[in-house]
C-alpha atoms as a PDB file:
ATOM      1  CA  UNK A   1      35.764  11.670  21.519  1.00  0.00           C
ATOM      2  CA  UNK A   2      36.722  10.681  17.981  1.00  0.00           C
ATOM      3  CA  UNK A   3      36.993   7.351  19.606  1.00  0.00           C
ATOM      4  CA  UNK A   4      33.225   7.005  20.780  1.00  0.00           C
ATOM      5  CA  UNK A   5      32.207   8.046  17.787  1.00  0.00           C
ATOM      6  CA  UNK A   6      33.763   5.590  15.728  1.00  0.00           C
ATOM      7  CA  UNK A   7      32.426   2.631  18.347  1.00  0.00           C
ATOM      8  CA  UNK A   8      29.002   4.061  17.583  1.00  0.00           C
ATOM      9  CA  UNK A   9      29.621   4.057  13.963  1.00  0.00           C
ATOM     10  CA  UNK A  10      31.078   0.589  14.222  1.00  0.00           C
ATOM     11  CA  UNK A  11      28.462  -0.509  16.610  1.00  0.00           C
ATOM     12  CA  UNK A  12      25.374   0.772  13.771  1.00  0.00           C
ATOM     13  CA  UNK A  13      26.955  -0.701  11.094  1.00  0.00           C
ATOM     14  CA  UNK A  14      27.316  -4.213  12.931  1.00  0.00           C
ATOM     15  CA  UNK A  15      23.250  -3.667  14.127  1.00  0.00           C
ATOM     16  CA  UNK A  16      21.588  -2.401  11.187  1.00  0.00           C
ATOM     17  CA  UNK A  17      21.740  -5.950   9.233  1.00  0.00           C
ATOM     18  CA  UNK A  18      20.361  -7.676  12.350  1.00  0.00           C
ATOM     19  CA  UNK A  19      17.644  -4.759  12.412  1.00  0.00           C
ATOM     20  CA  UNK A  20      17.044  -5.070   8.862  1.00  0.00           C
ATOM     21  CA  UNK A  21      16.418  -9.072   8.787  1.00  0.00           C
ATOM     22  CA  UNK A  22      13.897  -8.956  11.794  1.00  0.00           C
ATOM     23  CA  UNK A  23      11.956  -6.582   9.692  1.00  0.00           C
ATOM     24  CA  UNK A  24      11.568  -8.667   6.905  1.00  0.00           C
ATOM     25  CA  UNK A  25      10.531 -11.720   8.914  1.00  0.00           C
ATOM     26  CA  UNK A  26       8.267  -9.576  10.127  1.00  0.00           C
ATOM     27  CA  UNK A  27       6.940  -8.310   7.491  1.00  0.00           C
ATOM     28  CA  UNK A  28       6.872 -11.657   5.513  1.00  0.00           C
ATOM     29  CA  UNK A  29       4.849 -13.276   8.857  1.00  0.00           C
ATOM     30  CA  UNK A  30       2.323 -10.592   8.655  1.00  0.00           C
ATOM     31  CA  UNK A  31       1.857 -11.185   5.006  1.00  0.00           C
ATOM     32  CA  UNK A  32       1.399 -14.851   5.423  1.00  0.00           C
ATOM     33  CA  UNK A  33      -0.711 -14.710   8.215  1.00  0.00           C
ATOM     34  CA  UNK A  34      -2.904 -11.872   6.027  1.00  0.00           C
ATOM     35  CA  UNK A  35      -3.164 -14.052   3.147  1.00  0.00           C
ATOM     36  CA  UNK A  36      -4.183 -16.982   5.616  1.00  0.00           C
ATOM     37  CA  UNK A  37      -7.104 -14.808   7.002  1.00  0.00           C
ATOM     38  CA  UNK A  38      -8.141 -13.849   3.328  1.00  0.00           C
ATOM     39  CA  UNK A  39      -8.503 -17.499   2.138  1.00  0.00           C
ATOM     40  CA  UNK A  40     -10.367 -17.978   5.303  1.00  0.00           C
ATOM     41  CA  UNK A  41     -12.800 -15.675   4.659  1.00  0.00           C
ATOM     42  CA  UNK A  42     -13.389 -16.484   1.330  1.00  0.00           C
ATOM     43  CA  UNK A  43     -13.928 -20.167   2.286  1.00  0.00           C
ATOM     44  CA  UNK A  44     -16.405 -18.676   4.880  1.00  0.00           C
ATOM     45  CA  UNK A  45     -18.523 -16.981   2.318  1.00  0.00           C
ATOM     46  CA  UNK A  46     -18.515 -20.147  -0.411  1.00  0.00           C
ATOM     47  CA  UNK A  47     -19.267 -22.539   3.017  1.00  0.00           C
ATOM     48  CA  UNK A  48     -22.101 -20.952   4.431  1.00  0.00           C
ATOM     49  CA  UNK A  49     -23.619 -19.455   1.176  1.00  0.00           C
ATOM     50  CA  UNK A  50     -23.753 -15.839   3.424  1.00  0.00           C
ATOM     51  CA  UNK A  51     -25.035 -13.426   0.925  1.00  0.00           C
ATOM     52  CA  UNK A  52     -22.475 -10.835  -0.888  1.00  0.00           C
ATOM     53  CA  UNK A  53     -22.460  -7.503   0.470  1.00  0.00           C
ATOM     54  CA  UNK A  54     -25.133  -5.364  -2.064  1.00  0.00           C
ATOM     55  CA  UNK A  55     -24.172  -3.897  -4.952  1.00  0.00           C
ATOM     56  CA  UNK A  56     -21.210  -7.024  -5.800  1.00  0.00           C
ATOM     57  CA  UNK A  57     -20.825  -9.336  -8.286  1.00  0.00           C
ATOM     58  CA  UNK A  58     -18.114 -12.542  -8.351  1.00  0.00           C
ATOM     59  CA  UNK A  59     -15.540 -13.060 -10.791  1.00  0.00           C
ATOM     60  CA  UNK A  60     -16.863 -15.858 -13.344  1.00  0.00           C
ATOM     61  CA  UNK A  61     -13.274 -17.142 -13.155  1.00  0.00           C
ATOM     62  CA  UNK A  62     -13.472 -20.662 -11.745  1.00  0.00           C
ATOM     63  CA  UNK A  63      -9.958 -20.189  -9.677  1.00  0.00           C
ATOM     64  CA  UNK A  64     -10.550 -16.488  -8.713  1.00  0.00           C
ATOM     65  CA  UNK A  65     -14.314 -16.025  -7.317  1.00  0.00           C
ATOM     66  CA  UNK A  66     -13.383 -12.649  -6.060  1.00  0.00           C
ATOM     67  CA  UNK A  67     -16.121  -9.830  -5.009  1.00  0.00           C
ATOM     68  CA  UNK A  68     -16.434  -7.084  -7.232  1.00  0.00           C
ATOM     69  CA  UNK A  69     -18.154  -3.727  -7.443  1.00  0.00           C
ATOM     70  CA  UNK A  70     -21.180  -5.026  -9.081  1.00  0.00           C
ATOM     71  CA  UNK A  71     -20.025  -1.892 -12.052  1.00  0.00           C
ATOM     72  CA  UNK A  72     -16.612  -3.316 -12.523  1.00  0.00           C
ATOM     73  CA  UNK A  73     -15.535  -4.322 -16.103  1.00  0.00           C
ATOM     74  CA  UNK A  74     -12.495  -6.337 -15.023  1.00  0.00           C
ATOM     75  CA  UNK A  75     -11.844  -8.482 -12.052  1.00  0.00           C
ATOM     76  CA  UNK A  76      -9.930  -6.510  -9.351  1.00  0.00           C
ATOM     77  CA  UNK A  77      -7.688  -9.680  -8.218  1.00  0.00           C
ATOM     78  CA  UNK A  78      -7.382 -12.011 -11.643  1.00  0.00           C
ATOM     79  CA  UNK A  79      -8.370  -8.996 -14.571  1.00  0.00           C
ATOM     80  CA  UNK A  80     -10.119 -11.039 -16.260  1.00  0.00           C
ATOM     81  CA  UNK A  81     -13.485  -9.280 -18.025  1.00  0.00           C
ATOM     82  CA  UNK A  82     -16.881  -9.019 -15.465  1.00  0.00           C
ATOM     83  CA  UNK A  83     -19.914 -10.192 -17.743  1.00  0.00           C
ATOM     84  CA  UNK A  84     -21.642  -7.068 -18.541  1.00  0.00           C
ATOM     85  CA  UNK A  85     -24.451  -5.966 -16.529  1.00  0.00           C
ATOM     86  CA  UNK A  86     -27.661  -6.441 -18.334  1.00  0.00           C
ATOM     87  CA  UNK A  87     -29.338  -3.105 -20.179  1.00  0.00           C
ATOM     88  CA  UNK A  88     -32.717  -2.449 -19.301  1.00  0.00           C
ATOM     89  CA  UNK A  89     -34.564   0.539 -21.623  1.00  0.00           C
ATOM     90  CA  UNK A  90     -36.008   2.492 -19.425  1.00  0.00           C
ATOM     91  CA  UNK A  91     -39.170   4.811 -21.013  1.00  0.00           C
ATOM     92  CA  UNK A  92     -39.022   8.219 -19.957  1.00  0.00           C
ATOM     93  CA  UNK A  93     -41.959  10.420 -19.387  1.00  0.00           C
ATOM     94  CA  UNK A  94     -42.316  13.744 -19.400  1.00  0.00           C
ATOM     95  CA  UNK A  95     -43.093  15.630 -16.199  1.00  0.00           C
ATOM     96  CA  UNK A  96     -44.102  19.108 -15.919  1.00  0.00           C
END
């Protein structure tokens, strides 16, 4: 008995860094292949000129270009500051 479970032990040890490494690769394909479907789409939208879901702004950044919340004070991929959005005074009436 003590002798199976000592192959097992043997046997996980020898597996897990086989088991580890295939995760990574994994993991780093998946990445890649995100990253590749990211610049695609961003290549879509400055190709075709589609127009930016509403409510977004870009990043002025020349290298970033990234979609923002049109309210966003910072870029959410470089951090670099959003122009601010231009104040309009509004005249309030009074309604009864």
């Amino acid at each position: 008995m003590e002798a199976l479970a000592l192959l097992i032990f043997v046997l996980l040890v020898i597996l897990a860094p086989f088991l580890f490494v295939g995760w990574v690769i994994v993991t780093v394909v998946r990445a890649v292949a995100g990253n590749a479907a990211n610049g695609a789409r961003k290549m879509t939208y400055a190709a075709t000129g589609v127009a930016l879901p509403g409510h977004t702004v870009r990043c002025p950044t020349p290298g970033c270009l990234a979609i923002n919340p049109a309210d966003a004070r910072f870029c959410r991929r470089c951090g670099h500051g959003m122009p601010s959005a231009h104040r309009v005074q509004v005249r309030r009436a009074a309604v009864w």
